[in-house]
C-alpha atoms as a PDB file:
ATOM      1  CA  UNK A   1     -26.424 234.570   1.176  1.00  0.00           C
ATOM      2  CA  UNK A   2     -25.547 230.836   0.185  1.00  0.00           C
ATOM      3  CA  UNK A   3     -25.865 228.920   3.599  1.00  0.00           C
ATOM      4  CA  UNK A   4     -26.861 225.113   4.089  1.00  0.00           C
ATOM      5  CA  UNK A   5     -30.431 226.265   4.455  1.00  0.00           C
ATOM      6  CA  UNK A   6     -31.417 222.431   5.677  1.00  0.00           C
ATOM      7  CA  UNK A   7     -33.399 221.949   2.288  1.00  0.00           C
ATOM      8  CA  UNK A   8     -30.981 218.685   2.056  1.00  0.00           C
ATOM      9  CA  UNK A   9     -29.302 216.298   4.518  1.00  0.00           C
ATOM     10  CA  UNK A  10     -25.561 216.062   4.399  1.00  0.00           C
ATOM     11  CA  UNK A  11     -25.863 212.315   4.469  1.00  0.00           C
ATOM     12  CA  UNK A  12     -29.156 211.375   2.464  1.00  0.00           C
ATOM     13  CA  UNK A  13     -27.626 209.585  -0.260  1.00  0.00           C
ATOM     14  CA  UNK A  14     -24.977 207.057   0.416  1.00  0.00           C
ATOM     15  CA  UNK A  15     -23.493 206.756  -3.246  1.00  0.00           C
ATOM     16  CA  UNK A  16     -22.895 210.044  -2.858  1.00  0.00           C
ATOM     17  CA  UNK A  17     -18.836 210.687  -2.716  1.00  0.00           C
ATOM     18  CA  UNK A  18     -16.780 213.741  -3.783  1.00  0.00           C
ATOM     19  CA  UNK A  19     -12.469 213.459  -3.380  1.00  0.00           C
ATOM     20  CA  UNK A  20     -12.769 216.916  -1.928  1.00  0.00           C
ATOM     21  CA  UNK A  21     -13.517 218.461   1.521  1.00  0.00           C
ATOM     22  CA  UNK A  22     -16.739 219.335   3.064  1.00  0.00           C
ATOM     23  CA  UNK A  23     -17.284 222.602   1.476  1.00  0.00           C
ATOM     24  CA  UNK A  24     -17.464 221.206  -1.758  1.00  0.00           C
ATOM     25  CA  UNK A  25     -19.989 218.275  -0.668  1.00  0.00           C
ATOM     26  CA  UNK A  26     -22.119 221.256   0.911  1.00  0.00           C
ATOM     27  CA  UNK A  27     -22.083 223.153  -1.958  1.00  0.00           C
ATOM     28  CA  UNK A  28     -22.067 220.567  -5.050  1.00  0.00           C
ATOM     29  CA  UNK A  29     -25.593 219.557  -2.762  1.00  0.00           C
ATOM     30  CA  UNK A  30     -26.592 223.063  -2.767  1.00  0.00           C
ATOM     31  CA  UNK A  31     -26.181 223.351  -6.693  1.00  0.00           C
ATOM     32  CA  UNK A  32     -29.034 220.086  -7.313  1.00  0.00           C
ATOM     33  CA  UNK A  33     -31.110 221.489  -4.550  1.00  0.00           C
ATOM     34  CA  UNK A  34     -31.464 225.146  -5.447  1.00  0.00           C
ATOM     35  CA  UNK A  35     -32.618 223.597  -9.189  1.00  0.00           C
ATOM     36  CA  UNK A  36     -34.538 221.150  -7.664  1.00  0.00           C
ATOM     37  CA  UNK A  37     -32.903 218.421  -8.835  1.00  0.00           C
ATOM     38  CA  UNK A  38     -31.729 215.276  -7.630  1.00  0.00           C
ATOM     39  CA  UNK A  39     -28.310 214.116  -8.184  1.00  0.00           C
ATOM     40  CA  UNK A  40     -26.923 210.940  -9.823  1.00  0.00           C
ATOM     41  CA  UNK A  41     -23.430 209.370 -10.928  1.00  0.00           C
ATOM     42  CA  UNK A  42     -21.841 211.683  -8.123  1.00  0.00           C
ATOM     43  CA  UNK A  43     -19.749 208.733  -6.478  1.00  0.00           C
ATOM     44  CA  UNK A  44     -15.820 209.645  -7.477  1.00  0.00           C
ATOM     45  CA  UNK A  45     -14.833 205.976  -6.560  1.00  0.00           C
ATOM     46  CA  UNK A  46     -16.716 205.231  -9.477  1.00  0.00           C
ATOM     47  CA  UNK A  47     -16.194 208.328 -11.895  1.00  0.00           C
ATOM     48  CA  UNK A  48     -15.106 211.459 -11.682  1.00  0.00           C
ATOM     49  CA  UNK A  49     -17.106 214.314 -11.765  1.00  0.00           C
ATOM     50  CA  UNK A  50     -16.443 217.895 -12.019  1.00  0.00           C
ATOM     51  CA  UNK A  51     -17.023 220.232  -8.630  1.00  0.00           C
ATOM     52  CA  UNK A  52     -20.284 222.413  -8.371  1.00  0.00           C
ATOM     53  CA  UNK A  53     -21.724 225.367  -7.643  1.00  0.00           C
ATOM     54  CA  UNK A  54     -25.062 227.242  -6.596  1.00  0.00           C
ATOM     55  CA  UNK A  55     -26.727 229.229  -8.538  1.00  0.00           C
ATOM     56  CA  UNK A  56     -27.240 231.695  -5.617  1.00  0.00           C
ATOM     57  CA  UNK A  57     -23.634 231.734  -5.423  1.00  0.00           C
ATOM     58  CA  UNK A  58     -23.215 232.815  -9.270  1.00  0.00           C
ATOM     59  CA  UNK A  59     -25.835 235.733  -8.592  1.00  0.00           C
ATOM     60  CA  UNK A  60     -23.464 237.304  -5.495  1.00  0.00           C
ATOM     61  CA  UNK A  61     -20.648 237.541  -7.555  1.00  0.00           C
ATOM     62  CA  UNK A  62     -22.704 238.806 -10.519  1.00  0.00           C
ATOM     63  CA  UNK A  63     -24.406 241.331  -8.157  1.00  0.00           C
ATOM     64  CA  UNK A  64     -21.298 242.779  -7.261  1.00  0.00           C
ATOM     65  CA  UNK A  65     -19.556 245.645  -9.104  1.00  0.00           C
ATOM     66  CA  UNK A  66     -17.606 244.556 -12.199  1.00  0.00           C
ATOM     67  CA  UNK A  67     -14.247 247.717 -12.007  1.00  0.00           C
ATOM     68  CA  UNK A  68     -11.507 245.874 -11.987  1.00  0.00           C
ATOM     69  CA  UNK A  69      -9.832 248.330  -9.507  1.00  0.00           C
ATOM     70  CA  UNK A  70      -6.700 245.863  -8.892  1.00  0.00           C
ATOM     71  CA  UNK A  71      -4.185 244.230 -11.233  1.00  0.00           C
ATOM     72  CA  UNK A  72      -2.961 241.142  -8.760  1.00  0.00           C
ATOM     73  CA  UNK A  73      -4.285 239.999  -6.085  1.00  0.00           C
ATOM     74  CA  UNK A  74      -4.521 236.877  -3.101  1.00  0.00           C
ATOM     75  CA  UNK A  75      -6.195 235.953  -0.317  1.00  0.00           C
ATOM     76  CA  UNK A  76      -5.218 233.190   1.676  1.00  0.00           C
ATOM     77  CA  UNK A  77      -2.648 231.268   3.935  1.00  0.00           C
ATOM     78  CA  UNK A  78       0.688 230.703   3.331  1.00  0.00           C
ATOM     79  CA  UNK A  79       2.881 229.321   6.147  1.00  0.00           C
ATOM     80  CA  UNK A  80       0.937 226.695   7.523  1.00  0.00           C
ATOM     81  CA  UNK A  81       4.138 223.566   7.022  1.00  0.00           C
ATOM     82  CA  UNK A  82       1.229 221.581   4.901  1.00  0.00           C
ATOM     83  CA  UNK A  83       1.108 224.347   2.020  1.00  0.00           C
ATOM     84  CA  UNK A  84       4.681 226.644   2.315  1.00  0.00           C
ATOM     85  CA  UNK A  85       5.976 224.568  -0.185  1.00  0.00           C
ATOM     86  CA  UNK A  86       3.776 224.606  -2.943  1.00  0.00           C
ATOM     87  CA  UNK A  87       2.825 228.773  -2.502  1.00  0.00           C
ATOM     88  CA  UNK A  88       6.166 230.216  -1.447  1.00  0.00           C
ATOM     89  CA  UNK A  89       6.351 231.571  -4.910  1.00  0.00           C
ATOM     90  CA  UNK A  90       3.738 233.646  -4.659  1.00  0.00           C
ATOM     91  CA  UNK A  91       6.152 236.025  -2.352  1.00  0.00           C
ATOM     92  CA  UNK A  92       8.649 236.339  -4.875  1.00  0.00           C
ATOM     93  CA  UNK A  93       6.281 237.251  -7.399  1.00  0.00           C
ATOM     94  CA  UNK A  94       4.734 239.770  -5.188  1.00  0.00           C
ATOM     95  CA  UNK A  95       7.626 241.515  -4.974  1.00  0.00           C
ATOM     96  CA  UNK A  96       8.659 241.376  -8.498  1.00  0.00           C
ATOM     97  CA  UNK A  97       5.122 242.538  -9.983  1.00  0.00           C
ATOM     98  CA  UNK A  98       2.550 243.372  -7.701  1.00  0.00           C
ATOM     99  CA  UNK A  99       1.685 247.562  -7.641  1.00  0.00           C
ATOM    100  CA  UNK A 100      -0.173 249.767  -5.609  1.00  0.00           C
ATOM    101  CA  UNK A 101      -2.541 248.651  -7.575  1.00  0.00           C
ATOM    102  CA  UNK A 102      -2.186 245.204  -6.174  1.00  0.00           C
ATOM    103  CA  UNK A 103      -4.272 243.288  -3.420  1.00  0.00           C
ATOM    104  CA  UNK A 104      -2.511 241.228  -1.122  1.00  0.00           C
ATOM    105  CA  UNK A 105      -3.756 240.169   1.646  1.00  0.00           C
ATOM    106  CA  UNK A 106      -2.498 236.458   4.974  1.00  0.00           C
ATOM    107  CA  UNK A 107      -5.504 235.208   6.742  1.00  0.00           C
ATOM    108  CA  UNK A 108      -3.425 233.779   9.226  1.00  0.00           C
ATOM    109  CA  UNK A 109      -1.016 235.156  12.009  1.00  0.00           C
ATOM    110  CA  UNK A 110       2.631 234.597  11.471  1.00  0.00           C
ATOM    111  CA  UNK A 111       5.646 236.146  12.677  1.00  0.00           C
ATOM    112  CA  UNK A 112       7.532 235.298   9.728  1.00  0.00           C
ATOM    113  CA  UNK A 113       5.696 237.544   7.740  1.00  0.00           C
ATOM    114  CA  UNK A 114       7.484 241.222   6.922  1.00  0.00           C
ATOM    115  CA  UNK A 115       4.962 243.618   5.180  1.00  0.00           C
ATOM    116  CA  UNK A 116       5.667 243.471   1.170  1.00  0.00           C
ATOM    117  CA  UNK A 117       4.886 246.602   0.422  1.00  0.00           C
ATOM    118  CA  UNK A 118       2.145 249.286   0.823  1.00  0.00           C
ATOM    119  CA  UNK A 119      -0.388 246.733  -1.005  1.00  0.00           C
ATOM    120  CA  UNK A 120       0.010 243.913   1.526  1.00  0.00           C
ATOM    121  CA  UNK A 121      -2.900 244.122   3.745  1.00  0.00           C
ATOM    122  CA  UNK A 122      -1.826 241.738   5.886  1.00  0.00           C
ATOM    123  CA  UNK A 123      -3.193 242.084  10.040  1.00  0.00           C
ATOM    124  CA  UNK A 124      -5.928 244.657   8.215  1.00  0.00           C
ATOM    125  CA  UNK A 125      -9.586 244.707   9.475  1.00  0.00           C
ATOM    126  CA  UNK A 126     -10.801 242.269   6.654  1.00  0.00           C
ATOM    127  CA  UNK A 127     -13.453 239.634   6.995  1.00  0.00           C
ATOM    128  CA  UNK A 128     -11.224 236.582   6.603  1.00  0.00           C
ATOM    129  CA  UNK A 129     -13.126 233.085   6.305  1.00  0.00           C
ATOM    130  CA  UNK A 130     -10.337 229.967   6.537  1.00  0.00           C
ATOM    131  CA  UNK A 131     -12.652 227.089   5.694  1.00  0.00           C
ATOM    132  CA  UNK A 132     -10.307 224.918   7.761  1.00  0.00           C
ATOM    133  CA  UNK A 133     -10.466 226.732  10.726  1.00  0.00           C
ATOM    134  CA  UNK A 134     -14.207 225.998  11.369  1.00  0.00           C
ATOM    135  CA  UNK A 135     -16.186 223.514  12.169  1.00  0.00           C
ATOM    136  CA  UNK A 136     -17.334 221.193   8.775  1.00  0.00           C
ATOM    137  CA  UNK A 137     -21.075 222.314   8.748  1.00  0.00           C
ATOM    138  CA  UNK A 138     -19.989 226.152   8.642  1.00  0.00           C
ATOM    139  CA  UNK A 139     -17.841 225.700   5.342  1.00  0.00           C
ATOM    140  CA  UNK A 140     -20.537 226.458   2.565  1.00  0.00           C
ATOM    141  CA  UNK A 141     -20.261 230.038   4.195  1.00  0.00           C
ATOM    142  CA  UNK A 142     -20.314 232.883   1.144  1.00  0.00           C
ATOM    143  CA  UNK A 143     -17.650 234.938   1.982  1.00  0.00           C
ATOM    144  CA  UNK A 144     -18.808 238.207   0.388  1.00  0.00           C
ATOM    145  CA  UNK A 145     -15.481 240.250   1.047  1.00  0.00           C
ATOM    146  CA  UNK A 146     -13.140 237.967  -0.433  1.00  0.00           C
ATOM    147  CA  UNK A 147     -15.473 237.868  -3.337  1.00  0.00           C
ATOM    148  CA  UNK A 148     -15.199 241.376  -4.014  1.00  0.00           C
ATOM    149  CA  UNK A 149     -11.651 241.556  -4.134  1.00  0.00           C
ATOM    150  CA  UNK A 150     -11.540 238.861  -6.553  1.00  0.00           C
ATOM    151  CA  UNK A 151     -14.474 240.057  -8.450  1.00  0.00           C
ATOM    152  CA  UNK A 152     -12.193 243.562  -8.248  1.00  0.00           C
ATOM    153  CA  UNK A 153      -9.115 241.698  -9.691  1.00  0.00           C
ATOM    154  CA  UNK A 154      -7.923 241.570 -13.159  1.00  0.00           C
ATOM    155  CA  UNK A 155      -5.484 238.246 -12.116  1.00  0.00           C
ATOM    156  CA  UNK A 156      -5.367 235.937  -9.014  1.00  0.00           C
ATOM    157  CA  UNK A 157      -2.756 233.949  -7.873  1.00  0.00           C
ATOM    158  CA  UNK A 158      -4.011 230.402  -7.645  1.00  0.00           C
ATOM    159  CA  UNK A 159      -1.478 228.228  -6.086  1.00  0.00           C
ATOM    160  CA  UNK A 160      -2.110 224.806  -4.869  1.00  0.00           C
ATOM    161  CA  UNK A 161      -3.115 224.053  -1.230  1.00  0.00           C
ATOM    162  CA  UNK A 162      -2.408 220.965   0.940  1.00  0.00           C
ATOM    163  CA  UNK A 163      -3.536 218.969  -2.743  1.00  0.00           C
ATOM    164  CA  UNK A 164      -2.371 219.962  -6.368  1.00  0.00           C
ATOM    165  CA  UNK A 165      -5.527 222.164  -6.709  1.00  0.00           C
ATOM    166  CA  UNK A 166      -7.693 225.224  -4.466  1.00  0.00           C
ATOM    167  CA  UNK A 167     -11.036 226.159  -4.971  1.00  0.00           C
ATOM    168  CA  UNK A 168      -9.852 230.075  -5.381  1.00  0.00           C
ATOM    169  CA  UNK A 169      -9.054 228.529  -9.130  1.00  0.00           C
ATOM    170  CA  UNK A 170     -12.689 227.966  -9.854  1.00  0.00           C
ATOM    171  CA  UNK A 171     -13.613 231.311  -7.617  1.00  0.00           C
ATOM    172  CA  UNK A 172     -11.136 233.442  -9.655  1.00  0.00           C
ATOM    173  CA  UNK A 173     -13.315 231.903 -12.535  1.00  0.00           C
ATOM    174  CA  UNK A 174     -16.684 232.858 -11.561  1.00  0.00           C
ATOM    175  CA  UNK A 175     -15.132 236.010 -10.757  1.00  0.00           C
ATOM    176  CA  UNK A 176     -14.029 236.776 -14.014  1.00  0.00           C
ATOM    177  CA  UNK A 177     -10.484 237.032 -12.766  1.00  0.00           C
ATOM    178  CA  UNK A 178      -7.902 235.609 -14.646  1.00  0.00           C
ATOM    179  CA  UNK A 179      -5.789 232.667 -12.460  1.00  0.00           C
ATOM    180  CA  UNK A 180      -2.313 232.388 -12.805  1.00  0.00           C
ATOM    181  CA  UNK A 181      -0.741 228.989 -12.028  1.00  0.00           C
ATOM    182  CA  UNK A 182       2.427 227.625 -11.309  1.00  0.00           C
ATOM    183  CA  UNK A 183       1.691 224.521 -13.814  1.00  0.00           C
ATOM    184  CA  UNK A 184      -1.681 223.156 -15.532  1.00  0.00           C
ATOM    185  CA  UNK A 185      -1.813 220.480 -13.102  1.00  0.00           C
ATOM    186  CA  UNK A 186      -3.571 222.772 -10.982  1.00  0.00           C
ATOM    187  CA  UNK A 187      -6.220 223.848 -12.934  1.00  0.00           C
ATOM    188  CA  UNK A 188      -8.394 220.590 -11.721  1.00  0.00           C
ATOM    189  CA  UNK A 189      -8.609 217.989  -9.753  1.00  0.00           C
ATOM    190  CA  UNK A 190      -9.162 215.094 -11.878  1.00  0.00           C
ATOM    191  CA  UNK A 191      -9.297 214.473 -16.184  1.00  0.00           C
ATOM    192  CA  UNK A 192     -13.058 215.810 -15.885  1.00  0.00           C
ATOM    193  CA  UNK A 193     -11.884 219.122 -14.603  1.00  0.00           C
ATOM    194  CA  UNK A 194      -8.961 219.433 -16.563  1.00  0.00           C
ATOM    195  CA  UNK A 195     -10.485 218.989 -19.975  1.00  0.00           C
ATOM    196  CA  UNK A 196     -12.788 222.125 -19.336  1.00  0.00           C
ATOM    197  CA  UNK A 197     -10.751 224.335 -21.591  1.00  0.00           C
ATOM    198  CA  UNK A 198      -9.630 227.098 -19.158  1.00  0.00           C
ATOM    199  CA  UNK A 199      -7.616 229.464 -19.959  1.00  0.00           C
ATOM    200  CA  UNK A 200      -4.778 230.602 -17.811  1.00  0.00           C
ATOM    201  CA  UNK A 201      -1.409 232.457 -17.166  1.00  0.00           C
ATOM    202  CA  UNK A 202       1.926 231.398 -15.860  1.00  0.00           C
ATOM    203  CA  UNK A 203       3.952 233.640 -13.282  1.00  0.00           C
ATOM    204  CA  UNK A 204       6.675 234.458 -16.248  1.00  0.00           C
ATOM    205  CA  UNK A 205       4.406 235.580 -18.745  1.00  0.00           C
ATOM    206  CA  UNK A 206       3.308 238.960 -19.693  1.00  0.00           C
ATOM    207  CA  UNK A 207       0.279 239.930 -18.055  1.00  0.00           C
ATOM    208  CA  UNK A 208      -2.438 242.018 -20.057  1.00  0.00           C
ATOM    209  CA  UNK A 209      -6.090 241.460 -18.808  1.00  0.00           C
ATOM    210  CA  UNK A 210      -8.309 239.954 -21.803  1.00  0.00           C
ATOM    211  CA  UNK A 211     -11.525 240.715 -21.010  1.00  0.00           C
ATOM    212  CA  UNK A 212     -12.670 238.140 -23.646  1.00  0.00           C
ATOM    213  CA  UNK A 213     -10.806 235.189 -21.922  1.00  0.00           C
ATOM    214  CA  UNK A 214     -12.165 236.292 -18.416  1.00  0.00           C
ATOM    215  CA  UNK A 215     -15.799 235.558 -20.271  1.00  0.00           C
ATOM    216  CA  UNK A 216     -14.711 232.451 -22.291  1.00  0.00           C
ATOM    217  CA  UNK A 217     -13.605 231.306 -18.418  1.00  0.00           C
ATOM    218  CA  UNK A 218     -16.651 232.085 -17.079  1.00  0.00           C
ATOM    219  CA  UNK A 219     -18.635 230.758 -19.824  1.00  0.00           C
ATOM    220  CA  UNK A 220     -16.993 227.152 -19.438  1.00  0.00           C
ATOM    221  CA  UNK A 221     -17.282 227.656 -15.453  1.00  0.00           C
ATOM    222  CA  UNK A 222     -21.472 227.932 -16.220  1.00  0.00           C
ATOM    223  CA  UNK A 223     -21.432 224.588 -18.481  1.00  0.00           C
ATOM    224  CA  UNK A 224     -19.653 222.548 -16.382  1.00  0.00           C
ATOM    225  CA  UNK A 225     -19.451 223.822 -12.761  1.00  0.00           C
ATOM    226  CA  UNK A 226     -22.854 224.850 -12.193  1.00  0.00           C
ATOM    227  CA  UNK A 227     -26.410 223.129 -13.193  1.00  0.00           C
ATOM    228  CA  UNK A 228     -27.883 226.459 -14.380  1.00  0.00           C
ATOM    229  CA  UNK A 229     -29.860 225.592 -17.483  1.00  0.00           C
ATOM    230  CA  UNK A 230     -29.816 221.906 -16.861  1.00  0.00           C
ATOM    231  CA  UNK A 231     -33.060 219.912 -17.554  1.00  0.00           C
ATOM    232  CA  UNK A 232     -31.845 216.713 -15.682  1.00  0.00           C
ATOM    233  CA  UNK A 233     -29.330 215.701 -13.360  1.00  0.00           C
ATOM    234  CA  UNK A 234     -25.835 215.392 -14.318  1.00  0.00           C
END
């Protein structure tokens, strides 16, 4: 699957500069190089720009069975001290709406953590990929089983990280999952993002999968967050 496959060099260009970790340089490079392009304007101290990604990542997901067999789910950490505060909603809303139809799943140890109910797979024998925990060059890794829950998922729960934004928003997209937020501000990381359009939920709302906004999502996610169909360089 999607690897850095040493088609490009991580520093070939030097006006190259994303406000985002190394996963997104490695994979926003991975996007121009798997169309054989070359990028331009991709400096962020100059302009923003909007994140990318490959077109072998877009076939996984699309590979993968579309049954939505969950109604909720997420996959991620929760009690590290640099991200408690922003996701310790998602608990409460776990145990107010998730089902046993739900998907719920820590990749992380913690002894704070008391099982939420019989759809928290939490300590389960799950292939679990925290980009943080590994070295920089091993964070474009295409974590198929995380996909497939996600691809699996009617909504995810897309809370913000250690910034006001996680890539699992743009995932849940490309997954045709719906993401529910906590506020619009985390729908993007800068005005280039946010203006995309998405469509989203809010914890408090009334949840009824739309199968026609999960497309419209998904639509917007292949005009502006991938360069499939693109004659030139963005």
């Amino acid at each position: 699957m999607a690897t850095n496959d040493g088609d490009f060099d991580f520093d070939e260009e030097e006006d190259f500069f994303l406000f985002a970790g190394p996963r997104s340089v490695f994979l926003h490079k991975q996007a121009y190089a798997e169309e054989g392009l070359r990028w331009r304007n991709s400096d962020e101290r100059v302009a923003p720009t909007s994140l990318l990604y490959p077109r072998s990542w877009v076939d996984g997901v699309n590979q993968m069975s579309g049954e939505k067999k969950y109604d909720y789910c997420f996959i991620g950490t929760l009690y590290r001290p640099e991200t408690y505060p922003q996701r310790y909603w998602i608990l409460d809303f776990a145990k107010r709406r998730f089902t046993d139809r739900s998907y719920f799943l820590l990749s992380e140890d913690s002894a704070e953590h008391e099982p939420l109910g019989s759809f928290d797979r939490t300590g389960s024998d799950f292939d679990t990929f925290v980009p943080k925990n590994v070295p920089w060059v091993e964070r474009d890794h295409f974590n198929a089983a995380f996909y497939r829950v996600l691809r699996a998922s009617e909504f995810a729960l897309c809370p913000e990280g250690d910034a006001p934004w996680s890539m699992r928003f743009f995932e849940a997209i490309l997954c045709r999952s719906i993401p529910i937020v906590s506020s619009l501000r985390h729908t993007g990381r800068n005005k280039v993002e946010l203006s995309i359009g998405y469509k989203v939920f809010f914890p408090d709302d009334d949840h009824v999968y739309d199968r026609d906004i999960a497309e419209h999502n998904y639509r917007l996610f292949i005009e502006h967050q991938t360069l499939i169909g693109a004659d030139d360089p963005r």
